[in-house]
PDB file of N, CA and C in Angstrom:
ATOM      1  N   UNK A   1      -1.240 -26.376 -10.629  1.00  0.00           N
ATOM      2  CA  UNK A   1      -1.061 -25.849  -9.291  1.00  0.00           C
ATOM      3  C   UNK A   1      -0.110 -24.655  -9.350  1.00  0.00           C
ATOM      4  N   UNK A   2      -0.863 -23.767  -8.730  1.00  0.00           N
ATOM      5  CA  UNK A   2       0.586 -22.546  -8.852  1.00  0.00           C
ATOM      6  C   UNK A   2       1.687 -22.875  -7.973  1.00  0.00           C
ATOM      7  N   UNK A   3       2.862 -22.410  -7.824  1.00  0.00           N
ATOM      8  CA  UNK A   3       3.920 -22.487  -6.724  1.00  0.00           C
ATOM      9  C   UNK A   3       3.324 -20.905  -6.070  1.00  0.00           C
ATOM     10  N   UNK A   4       3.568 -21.537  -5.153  1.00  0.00           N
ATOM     11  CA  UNK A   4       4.076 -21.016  -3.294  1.00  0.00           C
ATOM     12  C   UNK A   4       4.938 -20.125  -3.745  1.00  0.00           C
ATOM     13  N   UNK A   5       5.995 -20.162  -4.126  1.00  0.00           N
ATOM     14  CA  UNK A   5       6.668 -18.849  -3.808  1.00  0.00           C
ATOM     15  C   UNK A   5       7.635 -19.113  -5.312  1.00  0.00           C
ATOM     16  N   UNK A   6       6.749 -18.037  -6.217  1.00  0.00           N
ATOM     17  CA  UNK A   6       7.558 -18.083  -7.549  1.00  0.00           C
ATOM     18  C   UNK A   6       8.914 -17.479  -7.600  1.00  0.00           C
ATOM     19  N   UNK A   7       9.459 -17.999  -8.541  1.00  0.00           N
ATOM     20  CA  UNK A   7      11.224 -17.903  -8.457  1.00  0.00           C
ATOM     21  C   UNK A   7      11.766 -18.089  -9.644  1.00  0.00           C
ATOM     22  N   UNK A   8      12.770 -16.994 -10.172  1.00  0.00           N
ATOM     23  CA  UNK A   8      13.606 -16.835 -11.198  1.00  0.00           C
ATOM     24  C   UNK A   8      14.956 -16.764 -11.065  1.00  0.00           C
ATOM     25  N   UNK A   9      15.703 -17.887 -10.972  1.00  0.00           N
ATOM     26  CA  UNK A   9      16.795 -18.107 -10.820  1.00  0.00           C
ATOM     27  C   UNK A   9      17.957 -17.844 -11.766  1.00  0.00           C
ATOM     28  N   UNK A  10      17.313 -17.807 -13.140  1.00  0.00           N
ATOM     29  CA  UNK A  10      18.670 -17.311 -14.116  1.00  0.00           C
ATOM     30  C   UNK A  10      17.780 -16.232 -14.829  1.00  0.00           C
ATOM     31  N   UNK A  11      18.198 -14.858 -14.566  1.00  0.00           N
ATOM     32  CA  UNK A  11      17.633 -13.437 -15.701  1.00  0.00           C
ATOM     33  C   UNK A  11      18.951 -12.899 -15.859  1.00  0.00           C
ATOM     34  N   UNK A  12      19.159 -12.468 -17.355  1.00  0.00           N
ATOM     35  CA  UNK A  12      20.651 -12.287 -18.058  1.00  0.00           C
ATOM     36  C   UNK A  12      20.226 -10.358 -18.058  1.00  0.00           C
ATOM     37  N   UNK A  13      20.656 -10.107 -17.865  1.00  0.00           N
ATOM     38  CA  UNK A  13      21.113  -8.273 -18.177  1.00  0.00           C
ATOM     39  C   UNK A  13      22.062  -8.007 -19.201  1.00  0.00           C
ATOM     40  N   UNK A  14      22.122  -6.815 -19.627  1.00  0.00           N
ATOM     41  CA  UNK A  14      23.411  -5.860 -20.237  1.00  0.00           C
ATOM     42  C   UNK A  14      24.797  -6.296 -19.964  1.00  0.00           C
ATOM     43  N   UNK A  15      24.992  -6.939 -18.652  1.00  0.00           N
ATOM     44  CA  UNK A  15      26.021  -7.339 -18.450  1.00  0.00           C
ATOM     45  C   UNK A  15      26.946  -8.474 -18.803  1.00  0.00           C
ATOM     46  N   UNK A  16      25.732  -9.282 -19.722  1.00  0.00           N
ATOM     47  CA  UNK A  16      26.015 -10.479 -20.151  1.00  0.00           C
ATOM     48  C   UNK A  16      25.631 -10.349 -21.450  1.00  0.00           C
ATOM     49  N   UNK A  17      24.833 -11.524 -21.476  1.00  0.00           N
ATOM     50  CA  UNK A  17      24.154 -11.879 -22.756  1.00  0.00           C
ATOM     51  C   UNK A  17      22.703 -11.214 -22.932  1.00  0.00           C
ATOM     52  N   UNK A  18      22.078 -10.489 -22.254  1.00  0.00           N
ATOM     53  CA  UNK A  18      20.826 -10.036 -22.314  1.00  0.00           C
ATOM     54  C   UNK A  18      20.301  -9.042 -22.842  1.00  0.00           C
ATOM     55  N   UNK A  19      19.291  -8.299 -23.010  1.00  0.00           N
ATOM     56  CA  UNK A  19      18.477  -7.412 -23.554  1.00  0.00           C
ATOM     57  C   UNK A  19      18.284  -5.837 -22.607  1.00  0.00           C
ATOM     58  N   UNK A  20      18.056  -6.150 -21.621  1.00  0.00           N
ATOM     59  CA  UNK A  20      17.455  -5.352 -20.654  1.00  0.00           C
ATOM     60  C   UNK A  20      18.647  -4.871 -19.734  1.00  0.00           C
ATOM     61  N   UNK A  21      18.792  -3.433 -18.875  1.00  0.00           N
ATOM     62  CA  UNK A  21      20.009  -3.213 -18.108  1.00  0.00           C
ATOM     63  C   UNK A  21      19.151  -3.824 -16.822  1.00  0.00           C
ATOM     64  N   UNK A  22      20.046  -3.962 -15.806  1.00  0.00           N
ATOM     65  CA  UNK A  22      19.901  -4.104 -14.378  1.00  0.00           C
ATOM     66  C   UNK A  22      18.916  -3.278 -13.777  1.00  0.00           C
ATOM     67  N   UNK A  23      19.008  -2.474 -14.155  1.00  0.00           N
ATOM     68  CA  UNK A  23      17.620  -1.588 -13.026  1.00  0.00           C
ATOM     69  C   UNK A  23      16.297  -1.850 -13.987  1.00  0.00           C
ATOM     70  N   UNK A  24      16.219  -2.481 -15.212  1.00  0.00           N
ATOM     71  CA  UNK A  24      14.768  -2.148 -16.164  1.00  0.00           C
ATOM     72  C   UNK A  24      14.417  -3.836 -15.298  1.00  0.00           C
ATOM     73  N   UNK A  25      15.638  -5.047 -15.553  1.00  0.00           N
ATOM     74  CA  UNK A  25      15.231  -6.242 -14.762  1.00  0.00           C
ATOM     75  C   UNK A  25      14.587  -6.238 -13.593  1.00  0.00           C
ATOM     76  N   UNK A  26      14.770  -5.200 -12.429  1.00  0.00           N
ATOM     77  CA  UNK A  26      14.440  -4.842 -11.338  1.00  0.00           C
ATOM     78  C   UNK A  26      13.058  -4.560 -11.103  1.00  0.00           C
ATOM     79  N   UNK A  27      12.828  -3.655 -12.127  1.00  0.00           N
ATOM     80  CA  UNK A  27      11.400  -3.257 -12.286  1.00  0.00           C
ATOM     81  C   UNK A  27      10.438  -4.327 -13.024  1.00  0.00           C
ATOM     82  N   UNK A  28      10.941  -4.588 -13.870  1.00  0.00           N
ATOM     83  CA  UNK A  28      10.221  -5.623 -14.460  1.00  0.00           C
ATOM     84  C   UNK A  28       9.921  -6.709 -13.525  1.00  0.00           C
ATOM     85  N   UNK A  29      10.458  -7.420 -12.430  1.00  0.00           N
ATOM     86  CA  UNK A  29      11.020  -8.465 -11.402  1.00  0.00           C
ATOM     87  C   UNK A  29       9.573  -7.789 -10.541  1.00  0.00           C
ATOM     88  N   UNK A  30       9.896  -6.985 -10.425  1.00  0.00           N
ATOM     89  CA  UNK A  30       9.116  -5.659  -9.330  1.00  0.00           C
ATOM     90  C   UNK A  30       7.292  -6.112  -9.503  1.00  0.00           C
ATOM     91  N   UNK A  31       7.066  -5.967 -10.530  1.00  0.00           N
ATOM     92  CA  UNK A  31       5.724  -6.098 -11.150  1.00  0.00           C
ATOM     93  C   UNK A  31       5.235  -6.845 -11.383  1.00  0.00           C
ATOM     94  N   UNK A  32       6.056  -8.680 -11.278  1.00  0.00           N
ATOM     95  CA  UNK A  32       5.538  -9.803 -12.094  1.00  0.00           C
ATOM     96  C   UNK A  32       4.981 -10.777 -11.245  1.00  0.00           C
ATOM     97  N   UNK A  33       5.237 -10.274  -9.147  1.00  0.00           N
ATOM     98  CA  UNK A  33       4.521 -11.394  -8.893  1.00  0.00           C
ATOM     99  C   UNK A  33       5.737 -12.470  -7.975  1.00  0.00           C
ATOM    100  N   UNK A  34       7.053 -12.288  -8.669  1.00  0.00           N
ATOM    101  CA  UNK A  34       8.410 -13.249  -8.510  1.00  0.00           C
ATOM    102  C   UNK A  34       8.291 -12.673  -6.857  1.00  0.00           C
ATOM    103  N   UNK A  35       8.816 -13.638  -6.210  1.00  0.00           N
ATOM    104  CA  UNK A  35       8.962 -13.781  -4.619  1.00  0.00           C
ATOM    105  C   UNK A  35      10.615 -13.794  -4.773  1.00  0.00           C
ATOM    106  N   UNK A  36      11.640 -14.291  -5.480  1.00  0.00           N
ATOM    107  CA  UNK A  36      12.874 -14.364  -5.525  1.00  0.00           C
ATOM    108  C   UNK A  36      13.722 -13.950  -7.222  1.00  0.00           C
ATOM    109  N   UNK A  37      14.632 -13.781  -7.382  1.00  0.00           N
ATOM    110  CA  UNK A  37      15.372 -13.814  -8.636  1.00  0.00           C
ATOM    111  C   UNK A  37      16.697 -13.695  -8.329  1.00  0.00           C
ATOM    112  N   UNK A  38      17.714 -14.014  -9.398  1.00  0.00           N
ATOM    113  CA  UNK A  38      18.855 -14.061  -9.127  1.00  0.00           C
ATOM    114  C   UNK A  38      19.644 -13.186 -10.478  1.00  0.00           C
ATOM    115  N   UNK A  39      20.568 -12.991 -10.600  1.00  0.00           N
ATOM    116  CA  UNK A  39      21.065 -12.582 -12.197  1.00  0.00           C
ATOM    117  C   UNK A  39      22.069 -13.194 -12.548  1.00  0.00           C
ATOM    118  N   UNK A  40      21.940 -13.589 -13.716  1.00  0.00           N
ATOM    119  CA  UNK A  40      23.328 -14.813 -13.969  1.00  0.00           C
ATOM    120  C   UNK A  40      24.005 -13.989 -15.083  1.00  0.00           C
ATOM    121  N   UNK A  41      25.485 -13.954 -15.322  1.00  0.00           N
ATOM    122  CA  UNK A  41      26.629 -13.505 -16.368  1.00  0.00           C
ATOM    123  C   UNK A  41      26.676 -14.643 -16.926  1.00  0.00           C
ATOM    124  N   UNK A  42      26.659 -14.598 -18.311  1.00  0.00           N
ATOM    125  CA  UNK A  42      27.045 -15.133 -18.972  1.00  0.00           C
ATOM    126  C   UNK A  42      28.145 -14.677 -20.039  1.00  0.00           C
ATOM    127  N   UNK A  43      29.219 -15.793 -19.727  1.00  0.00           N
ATOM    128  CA  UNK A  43      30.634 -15.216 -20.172  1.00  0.00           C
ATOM    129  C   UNK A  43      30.832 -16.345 -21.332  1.00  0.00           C
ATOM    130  N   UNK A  44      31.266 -15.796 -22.437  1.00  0.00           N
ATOM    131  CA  UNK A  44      31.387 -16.296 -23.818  1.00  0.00           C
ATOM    132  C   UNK A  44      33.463 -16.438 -23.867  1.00  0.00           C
ATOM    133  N   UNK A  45      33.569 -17.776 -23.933  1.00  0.00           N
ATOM    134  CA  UNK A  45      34.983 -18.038 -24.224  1.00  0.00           C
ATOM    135  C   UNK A  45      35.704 -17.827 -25.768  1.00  0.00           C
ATOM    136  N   UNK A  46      36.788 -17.375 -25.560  1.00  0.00           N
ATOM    137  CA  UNK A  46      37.321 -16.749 -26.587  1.00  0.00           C
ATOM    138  C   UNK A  46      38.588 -17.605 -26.772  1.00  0.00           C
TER     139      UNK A  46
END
């Protein structure tokens, strides 16, 4: 069954732990269909 209203609740950016900067996530987000997303930091303890 597909969902109703697809949703990405954790996508990591440049700012964290991720691959991609904030505006390429955007676009990418943009194109895939997602009805919601969120961006999560991920902070590494030292």
């Amino acid at each position: 069954m597909k969902a109703r209203y697809p949703v990405d609740m954790q996508t990591h950016t440049t700012f964290s732990d991720g691959t991609f900067t904030p505006t390429e996530v955007v676009v990418m987000v943009a194109g895939s269909g997602l009805r919601l997303t969120s961006s999560t930091i991920s902070w590494a303890m030292q």
